[in-house]
PDB file of N, CA and C in Angstrom:
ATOM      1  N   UNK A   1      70.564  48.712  16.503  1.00  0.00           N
ATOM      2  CA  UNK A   1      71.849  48.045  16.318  1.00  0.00           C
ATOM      3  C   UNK A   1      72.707  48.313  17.557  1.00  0.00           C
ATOM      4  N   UNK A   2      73.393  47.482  18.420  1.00  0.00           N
ATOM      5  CA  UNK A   2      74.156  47.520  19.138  1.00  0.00           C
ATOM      6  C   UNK A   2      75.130  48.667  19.477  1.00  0.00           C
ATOM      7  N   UNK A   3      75.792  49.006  19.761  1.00  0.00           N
ATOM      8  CA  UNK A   3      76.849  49.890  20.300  1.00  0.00           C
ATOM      9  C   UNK A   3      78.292  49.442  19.616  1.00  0.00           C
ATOM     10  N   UNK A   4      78.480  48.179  19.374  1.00  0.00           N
ATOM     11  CA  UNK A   4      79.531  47.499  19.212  1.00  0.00           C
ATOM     12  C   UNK A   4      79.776  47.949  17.640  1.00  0.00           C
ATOM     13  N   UNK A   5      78.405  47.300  17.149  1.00  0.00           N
ATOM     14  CA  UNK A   5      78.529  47.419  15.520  1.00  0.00           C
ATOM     15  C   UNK A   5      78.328  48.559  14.868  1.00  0.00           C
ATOM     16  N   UNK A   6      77.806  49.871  15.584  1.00  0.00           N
ATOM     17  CA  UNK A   6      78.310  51.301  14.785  1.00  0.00           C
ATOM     18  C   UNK A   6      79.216  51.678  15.263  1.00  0.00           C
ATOM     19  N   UNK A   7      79.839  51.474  15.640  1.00  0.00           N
ATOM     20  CA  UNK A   7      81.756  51.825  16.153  1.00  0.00           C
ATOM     21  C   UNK A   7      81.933  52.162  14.383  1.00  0.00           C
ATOM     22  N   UNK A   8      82.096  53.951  14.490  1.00  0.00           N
ATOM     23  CA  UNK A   8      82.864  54.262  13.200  1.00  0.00           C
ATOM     24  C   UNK A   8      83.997  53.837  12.889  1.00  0.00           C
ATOM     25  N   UNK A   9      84.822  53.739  13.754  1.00  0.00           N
ATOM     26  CA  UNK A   9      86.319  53.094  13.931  1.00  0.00           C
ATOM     27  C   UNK A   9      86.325  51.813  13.112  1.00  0.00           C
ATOM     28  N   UNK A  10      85.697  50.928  13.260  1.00  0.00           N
ATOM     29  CA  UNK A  10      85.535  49.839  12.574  1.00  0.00           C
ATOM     30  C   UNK A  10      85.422  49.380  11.719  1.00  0.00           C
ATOM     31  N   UNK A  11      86.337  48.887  10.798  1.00  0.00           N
ATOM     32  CA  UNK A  11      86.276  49.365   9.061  1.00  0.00           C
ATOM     33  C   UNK A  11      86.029  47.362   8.357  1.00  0.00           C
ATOM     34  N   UNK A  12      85.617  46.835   9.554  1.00  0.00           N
ATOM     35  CA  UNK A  12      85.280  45.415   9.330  1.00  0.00           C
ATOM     36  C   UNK A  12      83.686  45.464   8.465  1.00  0.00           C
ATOM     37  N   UNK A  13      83.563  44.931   7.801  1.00  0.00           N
ATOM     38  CA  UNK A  13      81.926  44.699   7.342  1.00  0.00           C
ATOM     39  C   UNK A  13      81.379  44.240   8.341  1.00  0.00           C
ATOM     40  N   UNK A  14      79.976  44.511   8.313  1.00  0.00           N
ATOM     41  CA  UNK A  14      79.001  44.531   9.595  1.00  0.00           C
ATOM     42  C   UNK A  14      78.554  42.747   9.774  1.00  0.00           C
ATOM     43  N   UNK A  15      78.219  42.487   8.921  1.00  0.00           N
ATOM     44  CA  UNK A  15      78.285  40.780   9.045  1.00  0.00           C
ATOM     45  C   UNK A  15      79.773  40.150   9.742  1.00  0.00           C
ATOM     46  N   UNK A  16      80.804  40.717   9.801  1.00  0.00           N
ATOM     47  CA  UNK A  16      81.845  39.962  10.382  1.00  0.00           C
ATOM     48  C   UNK A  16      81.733  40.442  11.617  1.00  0.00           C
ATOM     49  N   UNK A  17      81.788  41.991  11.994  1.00  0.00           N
ATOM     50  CA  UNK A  17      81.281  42.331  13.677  1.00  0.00           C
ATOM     51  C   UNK A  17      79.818  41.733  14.401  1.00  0.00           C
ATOM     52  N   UNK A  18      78.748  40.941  13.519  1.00  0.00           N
ATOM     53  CA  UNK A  18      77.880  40.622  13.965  1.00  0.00           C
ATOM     54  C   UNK A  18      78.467  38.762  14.320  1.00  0.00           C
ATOM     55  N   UNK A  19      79.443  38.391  13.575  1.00  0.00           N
ATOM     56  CA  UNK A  19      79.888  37.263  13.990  1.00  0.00           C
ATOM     57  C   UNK A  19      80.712  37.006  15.249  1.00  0.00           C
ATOM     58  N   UNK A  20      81.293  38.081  15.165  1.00  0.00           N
ATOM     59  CA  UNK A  20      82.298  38.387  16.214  1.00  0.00           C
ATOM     60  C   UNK A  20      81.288  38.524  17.962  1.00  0.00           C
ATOM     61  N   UNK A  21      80.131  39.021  17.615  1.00  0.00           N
ATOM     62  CA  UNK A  21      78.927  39.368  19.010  1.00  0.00           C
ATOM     63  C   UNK A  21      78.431  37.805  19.001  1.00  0.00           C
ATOM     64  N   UNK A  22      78.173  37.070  17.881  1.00  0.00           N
ATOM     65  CA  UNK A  22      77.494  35.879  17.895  1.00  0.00           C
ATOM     66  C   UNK A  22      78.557  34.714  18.788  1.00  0.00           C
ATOM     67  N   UNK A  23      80.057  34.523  18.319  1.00  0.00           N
ATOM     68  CA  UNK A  23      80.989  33.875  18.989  1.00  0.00           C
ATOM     69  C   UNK A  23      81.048  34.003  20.380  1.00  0.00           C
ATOM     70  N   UNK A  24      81.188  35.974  20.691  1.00  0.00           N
ATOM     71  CA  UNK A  24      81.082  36.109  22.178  1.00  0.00           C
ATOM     72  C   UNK A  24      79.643  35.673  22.610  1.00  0.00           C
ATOM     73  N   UNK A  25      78.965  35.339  22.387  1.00  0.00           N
ATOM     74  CA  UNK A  25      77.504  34.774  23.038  1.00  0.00           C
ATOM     75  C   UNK A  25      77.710  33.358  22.869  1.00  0.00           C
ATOM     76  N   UNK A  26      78.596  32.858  22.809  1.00  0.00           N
ATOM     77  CA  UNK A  26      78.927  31.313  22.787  1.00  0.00           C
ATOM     78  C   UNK A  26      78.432  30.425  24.118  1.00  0.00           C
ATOM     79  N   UNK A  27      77.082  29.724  23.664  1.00  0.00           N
ATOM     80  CA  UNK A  27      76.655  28.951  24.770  1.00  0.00           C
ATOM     81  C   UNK A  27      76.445  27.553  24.195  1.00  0.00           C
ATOM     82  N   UNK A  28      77.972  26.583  24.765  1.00  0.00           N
ATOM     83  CA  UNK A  28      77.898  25.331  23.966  1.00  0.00           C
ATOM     84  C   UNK A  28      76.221  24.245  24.395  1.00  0.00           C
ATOM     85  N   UNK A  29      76.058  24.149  22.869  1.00  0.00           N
ATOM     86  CA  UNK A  29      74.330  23.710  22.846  1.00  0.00           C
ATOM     87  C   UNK A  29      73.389  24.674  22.614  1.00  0.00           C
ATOM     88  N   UNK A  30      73.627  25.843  22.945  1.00  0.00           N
ATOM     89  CA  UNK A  30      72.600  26.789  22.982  1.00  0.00           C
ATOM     90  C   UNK A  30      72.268  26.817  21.037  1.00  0.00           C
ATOM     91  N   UNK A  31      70.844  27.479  21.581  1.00  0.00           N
ATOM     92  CA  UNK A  31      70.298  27.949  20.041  1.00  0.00           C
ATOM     93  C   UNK A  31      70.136  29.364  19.963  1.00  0.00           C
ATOM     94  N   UNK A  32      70.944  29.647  18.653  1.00  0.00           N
ATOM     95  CA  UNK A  32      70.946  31.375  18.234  1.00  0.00           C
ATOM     96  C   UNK A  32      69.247  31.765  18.185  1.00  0.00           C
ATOM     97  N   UNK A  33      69.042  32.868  18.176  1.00  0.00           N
ATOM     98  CA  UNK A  33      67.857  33.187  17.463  1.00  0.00           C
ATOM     99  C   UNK A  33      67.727  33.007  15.791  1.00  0.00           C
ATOM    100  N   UNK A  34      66.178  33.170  15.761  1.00  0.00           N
ATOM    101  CA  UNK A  34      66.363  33.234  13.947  1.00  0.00           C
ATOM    102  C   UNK A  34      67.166  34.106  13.274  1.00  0.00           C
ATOM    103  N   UNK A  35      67.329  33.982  12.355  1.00  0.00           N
ATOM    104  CA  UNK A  35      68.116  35.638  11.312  1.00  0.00           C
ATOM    105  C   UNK A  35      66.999  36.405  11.470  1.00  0.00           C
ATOM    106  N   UNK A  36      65.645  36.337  10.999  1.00  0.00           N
ATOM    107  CA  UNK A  36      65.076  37.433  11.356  1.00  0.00           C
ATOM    108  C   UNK A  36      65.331  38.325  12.641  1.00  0.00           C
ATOM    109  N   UNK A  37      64.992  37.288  13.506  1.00  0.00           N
ATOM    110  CA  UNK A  37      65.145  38.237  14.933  1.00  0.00           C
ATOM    111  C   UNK A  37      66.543  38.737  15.227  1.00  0.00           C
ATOM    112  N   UNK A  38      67.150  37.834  14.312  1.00  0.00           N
ATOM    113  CA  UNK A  38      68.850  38.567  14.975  1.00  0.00           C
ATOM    114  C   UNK A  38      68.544  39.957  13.833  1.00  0.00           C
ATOM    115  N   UNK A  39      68.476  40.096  12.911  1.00  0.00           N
ATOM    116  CA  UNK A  39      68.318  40.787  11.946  1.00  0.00           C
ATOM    117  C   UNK A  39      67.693  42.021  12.379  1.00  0.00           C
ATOM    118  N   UNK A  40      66.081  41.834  12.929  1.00  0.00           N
ATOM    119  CA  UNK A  40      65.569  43.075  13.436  1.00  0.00           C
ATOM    120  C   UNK A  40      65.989  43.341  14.895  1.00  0.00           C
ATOM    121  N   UNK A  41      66.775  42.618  15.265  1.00  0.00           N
ATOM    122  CA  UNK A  41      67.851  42.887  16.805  1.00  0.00           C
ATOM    123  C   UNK A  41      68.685  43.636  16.473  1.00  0.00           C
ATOM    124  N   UNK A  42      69.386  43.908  15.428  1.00  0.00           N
ATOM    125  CA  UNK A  42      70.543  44.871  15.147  1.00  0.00           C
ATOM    126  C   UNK A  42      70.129  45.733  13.801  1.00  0.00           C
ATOM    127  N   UNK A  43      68.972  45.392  13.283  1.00  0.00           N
ATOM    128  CA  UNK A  43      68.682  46.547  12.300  1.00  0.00           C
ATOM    129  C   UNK A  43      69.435  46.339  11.192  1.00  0.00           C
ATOM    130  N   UNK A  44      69.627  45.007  10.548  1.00  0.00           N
ATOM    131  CA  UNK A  44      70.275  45.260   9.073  1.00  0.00           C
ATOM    132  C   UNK A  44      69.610  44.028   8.744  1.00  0.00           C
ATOM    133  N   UNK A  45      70.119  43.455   7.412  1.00  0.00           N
ATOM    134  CA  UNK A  45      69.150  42.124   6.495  1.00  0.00           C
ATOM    135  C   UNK A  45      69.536  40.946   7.114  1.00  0.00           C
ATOM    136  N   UNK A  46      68.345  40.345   6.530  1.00  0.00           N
ATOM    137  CA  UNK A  46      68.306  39.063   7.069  1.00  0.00           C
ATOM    138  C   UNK A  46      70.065  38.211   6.550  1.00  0.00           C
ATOM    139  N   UNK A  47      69.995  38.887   4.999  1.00  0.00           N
ATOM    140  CA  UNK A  47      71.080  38.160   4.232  1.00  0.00           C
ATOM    141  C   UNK A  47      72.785  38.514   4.936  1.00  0.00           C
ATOM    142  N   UNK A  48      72.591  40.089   5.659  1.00  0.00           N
ATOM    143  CA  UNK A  48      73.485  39.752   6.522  1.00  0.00           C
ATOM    144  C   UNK A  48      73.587  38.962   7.263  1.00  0.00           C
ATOM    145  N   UNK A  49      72.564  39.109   7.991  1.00  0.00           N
ATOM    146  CA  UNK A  49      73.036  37.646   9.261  1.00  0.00           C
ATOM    147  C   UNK A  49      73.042  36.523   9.114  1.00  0.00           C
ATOM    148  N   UNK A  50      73.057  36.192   8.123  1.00  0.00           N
ATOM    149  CA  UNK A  50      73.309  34.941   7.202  1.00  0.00           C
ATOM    150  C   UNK A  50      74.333  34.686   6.774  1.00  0.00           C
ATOM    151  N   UNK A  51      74.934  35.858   6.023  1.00  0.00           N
ATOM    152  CA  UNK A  51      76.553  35.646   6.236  1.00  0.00           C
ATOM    153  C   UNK A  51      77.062  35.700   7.353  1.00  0.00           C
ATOM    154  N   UNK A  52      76.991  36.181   8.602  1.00  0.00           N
ATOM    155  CA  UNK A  52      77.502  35.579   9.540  1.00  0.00           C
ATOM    156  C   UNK A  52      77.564  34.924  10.237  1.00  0.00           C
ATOM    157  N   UNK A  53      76.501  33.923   9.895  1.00  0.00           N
ATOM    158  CA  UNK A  53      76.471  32.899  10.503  1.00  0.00           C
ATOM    159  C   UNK A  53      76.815  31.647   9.751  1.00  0.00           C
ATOM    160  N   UNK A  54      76.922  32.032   8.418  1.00  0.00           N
ATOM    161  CA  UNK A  54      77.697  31.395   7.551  1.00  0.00           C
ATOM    162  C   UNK A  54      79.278  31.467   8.061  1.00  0.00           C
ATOM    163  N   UNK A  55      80.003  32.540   8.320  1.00  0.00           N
ATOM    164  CA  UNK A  55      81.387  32.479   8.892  1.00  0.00           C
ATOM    165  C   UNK A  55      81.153  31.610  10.310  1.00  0.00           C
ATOM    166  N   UNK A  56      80.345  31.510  11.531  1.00  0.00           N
ATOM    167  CA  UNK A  56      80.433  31.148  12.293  1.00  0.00           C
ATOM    168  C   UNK A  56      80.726  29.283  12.141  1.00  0.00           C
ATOM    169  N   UNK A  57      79.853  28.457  11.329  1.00  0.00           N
ATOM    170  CA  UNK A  57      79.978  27.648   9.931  1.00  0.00           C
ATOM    171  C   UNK A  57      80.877  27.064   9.743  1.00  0.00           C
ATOM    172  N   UNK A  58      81.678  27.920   8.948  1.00  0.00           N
ATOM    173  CA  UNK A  58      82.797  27.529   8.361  1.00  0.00           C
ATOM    174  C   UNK A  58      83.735  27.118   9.396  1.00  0.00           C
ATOM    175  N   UNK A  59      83.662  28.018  10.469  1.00  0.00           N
ATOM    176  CA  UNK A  59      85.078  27.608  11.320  1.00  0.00           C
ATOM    177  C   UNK A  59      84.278  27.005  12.341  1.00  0.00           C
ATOM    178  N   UNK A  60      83.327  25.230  12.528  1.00  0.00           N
ATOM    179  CA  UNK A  60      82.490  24.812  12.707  1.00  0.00           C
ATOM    180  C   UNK A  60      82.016  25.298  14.221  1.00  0.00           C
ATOM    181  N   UNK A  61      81.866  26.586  14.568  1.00  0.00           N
ATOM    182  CA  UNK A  61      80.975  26.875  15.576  1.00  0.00           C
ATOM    183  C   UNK A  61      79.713  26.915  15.786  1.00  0.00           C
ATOM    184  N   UNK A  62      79.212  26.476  14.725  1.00  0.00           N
ATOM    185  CA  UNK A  62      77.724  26.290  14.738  1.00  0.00           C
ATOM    186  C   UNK A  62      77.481  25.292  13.809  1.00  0.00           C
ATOM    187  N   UNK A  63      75.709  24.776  13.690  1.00  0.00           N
ATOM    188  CA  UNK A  63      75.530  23.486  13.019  1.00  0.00           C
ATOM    189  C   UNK A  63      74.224  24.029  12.929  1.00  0.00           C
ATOM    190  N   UNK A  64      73.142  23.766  11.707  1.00  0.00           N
ATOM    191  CA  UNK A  64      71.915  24.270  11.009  1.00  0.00           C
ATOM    192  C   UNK A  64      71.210  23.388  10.516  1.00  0.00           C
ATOM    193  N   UNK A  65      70.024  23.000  11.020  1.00  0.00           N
ATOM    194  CA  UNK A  65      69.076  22.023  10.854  1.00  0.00           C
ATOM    195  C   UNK A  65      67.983  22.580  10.223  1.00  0.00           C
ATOM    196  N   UNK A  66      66.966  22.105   9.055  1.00  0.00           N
ATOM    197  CA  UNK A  66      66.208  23.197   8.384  1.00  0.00           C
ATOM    198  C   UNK A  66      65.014  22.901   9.222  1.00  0.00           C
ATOM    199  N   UNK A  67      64.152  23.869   9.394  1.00  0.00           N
ATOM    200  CA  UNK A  67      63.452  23.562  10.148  1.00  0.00           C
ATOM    201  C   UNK A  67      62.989  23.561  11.931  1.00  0.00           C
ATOM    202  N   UNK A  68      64.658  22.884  12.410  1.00  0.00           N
ATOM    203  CA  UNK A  68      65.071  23.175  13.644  1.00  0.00           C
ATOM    204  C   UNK A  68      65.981  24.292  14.297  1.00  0.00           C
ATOM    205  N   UNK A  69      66.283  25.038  13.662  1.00  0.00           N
ATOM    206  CA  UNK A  69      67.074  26.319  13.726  1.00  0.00           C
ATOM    207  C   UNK A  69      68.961  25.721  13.646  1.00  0.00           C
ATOM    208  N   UNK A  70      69.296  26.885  14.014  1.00  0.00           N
ATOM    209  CA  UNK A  70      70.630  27.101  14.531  1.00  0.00           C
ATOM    210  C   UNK A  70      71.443  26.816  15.801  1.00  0.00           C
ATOM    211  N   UNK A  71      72.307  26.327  15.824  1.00  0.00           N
ATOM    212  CA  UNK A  71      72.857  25.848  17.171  1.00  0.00           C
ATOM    213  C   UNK A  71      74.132  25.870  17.512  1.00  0.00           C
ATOM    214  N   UNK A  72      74.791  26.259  18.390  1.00  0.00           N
ATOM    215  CA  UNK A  72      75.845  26.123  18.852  1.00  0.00           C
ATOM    216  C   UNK A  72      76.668  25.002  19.386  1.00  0.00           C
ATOM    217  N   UNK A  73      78.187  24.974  18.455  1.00  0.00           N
ATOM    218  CA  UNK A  73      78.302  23.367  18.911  1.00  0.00           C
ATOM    219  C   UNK A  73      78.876  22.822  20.471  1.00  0.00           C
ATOM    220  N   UNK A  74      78.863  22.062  20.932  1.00  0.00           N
ATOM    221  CA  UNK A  74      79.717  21.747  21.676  1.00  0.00           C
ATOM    222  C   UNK A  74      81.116  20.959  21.099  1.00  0.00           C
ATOM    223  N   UNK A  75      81.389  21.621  22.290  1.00  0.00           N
ATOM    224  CA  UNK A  75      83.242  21.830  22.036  1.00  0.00           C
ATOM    225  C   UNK A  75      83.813  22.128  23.010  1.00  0.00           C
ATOM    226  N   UNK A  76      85.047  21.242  23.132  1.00  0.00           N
ATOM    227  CA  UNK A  76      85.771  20.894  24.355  1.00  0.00           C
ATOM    228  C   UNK A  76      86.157  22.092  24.931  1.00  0.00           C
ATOM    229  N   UNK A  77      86.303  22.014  25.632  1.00  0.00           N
ATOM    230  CA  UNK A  77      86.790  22.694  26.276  1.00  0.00           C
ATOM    231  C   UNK A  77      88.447  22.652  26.241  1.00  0.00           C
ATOM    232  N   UNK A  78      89.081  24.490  26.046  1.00  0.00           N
ATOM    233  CA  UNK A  78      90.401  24.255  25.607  1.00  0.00           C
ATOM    234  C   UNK A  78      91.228  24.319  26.929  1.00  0.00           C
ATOM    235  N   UNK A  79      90.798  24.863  28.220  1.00  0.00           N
ATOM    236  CA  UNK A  79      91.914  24.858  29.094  1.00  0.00           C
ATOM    237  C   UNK A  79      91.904  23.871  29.649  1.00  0.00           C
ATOM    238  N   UNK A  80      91.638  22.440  29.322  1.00  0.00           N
ATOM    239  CA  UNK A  80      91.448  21.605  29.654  1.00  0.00           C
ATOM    240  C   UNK A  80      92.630  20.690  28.834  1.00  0.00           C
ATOM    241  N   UNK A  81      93.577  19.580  29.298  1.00  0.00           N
ATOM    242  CA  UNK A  81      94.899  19.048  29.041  1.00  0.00           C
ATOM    243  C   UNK A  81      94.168  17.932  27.992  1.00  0.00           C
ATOM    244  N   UNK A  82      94.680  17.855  26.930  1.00  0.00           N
ATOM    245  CA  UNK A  82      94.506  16.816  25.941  1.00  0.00           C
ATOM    246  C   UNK A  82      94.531  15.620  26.569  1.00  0.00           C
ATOM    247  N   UNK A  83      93.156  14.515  25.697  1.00  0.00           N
ATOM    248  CA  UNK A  83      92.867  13.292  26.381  1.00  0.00           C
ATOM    249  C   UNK A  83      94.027  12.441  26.481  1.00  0.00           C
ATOM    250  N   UNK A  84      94.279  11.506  27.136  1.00  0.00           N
ATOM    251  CA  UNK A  84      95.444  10.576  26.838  1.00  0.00           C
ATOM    252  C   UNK A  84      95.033   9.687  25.758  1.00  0.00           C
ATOM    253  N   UNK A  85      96.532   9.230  24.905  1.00  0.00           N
ATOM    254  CA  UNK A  85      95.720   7.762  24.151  1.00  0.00           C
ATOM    255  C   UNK A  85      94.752   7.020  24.776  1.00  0.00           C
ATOM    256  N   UNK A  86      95.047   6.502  26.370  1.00  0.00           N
ATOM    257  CA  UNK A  86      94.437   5.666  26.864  1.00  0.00           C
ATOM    258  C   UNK A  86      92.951   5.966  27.179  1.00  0.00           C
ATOM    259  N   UNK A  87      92.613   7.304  26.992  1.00  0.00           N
ATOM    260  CA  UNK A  87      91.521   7.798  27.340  1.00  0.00           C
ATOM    261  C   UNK A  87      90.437   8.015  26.270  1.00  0.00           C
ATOM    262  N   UNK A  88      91.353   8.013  25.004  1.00  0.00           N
ATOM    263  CA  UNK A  88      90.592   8.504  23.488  1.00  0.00           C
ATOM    264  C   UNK A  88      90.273   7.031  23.365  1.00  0.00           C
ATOM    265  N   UNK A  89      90.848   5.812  23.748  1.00  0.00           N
ATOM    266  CA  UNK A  89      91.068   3.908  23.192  1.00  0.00           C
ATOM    267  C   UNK A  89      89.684   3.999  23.919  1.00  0.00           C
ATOM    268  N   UNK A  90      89.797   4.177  25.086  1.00  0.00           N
ATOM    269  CA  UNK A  90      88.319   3.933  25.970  1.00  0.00           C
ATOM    270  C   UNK A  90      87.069   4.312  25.685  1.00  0.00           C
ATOM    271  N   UNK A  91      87.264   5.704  25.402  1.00  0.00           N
ATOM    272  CA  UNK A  91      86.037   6.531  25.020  1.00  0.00           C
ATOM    273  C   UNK A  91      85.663   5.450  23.720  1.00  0.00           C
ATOM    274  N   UNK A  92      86.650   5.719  22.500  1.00  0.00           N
ATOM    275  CA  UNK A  92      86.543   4.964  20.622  1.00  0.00           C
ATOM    276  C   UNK A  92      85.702   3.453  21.215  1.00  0.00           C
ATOM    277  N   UNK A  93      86.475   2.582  22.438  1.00  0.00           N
ATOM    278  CA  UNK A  93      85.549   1.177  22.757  1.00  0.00           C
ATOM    279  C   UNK A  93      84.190   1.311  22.763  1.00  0.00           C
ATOM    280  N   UNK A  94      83.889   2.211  23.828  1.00  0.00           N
ATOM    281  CA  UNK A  94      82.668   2.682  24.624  1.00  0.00           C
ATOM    282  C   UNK A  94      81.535   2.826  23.169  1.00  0.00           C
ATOM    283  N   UNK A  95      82.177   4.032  22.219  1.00  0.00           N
ATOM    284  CA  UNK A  95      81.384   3.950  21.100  1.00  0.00           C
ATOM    285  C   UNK A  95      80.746   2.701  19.775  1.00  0.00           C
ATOM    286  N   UNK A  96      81.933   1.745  20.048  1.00  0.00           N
ATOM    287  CA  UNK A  96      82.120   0.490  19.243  1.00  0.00           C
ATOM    288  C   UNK A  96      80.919  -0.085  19.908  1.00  0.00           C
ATOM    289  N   UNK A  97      81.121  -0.324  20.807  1.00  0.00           N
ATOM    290  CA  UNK A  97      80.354  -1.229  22.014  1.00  0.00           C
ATOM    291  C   UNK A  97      78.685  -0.526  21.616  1.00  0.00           C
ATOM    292  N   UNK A  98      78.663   0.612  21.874  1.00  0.00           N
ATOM    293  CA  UNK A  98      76.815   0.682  21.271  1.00  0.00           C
ATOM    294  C   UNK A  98      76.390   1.452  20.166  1.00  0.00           C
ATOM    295  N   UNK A  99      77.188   0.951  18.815  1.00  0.00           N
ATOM    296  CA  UNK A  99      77.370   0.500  17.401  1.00  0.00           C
ATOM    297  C   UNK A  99      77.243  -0.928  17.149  1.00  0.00           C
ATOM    298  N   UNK A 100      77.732  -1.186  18.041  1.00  0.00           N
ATOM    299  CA  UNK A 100      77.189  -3.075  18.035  1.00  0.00           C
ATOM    300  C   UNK A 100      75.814  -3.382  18.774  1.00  0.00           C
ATOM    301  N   UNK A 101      75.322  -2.747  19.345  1.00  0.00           N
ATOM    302  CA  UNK A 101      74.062  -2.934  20.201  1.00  0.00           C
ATOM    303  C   UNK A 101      73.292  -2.162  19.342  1.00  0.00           C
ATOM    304  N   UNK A 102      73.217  -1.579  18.822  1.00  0.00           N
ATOM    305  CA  UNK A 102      72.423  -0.537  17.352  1.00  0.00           C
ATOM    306  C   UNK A 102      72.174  -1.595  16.526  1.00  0.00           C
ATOM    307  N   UNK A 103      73.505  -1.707  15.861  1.00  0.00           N
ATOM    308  CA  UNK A 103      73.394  -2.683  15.185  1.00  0.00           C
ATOM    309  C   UNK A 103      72.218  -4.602  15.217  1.00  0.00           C
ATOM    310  N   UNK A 104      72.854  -5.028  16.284  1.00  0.00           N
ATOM    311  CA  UNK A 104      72.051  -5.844  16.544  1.00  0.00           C
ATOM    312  C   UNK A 104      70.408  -5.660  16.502  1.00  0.00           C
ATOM    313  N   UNK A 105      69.938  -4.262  17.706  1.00  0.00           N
ATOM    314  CA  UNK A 105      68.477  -3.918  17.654  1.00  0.00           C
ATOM    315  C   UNK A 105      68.365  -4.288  16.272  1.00  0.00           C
ATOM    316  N   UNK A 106      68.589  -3.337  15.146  1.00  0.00           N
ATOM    317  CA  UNK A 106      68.556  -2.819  13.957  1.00  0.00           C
ATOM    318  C   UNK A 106      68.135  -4.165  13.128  1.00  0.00           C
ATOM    319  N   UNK A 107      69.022  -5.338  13.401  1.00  0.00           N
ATOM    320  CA  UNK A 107      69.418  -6.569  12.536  1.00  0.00           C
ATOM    321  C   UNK A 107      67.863  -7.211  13.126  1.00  0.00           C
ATOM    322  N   UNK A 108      67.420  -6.881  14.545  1.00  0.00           N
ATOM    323  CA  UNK A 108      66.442  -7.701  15.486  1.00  0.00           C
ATOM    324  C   UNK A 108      65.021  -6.814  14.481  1.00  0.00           C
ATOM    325  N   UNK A 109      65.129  -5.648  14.439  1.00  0.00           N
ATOM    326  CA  UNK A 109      63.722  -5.056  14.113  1.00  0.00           C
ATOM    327  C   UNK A 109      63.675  -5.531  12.213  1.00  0.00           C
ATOM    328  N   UNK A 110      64.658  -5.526  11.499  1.00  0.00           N
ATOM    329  CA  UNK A 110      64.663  -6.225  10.050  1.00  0.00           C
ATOM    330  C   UNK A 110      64.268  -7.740  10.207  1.00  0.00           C
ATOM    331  N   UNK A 111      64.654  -8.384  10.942  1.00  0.00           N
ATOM    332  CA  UNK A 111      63.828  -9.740  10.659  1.00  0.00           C
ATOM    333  C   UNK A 111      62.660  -9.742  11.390  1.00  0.00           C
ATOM    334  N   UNK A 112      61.938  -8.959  12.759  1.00  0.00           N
ATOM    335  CA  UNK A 112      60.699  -8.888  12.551  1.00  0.00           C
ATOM    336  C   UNK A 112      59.823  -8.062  11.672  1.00  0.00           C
ATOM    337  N   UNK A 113      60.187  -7.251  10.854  1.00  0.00           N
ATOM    338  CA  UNK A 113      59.834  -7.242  10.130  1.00  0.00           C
ATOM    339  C   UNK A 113      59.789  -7.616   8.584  1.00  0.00           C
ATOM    340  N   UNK A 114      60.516  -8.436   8.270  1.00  0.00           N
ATOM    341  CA  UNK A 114      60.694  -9.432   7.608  1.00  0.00           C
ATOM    342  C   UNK A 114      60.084 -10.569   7.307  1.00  0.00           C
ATOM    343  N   UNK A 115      59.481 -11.275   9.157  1.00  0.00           N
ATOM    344  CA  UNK A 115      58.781 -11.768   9.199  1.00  0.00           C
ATOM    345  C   UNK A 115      57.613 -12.087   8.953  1.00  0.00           C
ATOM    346  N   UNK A 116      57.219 -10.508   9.879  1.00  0.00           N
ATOM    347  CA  UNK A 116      55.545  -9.638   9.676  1.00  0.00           C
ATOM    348  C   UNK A 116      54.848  -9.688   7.878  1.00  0.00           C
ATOM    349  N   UNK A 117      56.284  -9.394   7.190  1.00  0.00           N
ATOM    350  CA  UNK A 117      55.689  -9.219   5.520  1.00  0.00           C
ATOM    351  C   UNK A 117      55.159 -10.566   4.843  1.00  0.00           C
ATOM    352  N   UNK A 118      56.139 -11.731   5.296  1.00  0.00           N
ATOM    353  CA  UNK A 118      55.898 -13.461   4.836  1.00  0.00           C
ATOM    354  C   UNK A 118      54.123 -13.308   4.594  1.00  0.00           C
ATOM    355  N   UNK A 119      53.738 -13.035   5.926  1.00  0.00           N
ATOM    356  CA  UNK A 119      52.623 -13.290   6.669  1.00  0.00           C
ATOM    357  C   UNK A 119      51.541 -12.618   5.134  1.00  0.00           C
TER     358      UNK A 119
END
């Protein structure tokens, strides 16, 4: 177990100081390790590190795919000056624009296959 998380001083439960090491390892995109390995990385249960990564979660710093592990989200960056309207209108177009090209493919691959079934 770390140095950080037997700090006698520390009267936090060990799942919240293991959240607190998980936040500071914040690599937007990156993937945590498993709970196991975080688990036998610091020497306590799996079900701890589960709750803390359940807190990480909640306050959406992470995102959990079954199967594909754990991940860190991306997220703006804060010292960075809020978008302008004019900049959020552009970006929201940009997204409209290939929602409509989805769409269309989408509408293009249902009537060939639509077709394909007649047959």
């Amino acid at each position: 177990m770390p140095n950080e998380l037997m700090d006698p001083d520390d009267l936090r439960p060990v799942y919240q100081r293991i959240a607190d090491e998980l936040r500071n390892g914040y690599v937007a995109g990156g993937q945590l390790p498993s709970a196991p390995k975080l688990a036998e990385q610091w020497g306590v249960a799996k079900e701890t590190v589960r709750a803390a990564i359940d807190v990480l979660r909640s306050e959406g710093l992470v995102v959990s795919w079954q199967g594909r592990g754990t991940y860190y989200r991306v997220r703006p960056d804060t010292d960075e000056a809020p978008a302008s309207e004019a900049d959020v209108l552009e970006r929201l177009d940009r997204i409209m624009n290939r929602l409509d090209d989805f769409e269309g493919r989408l509408a293009a691959l249902e009537r060939s296959q639509d077709s394909g079934a007649d047959q």
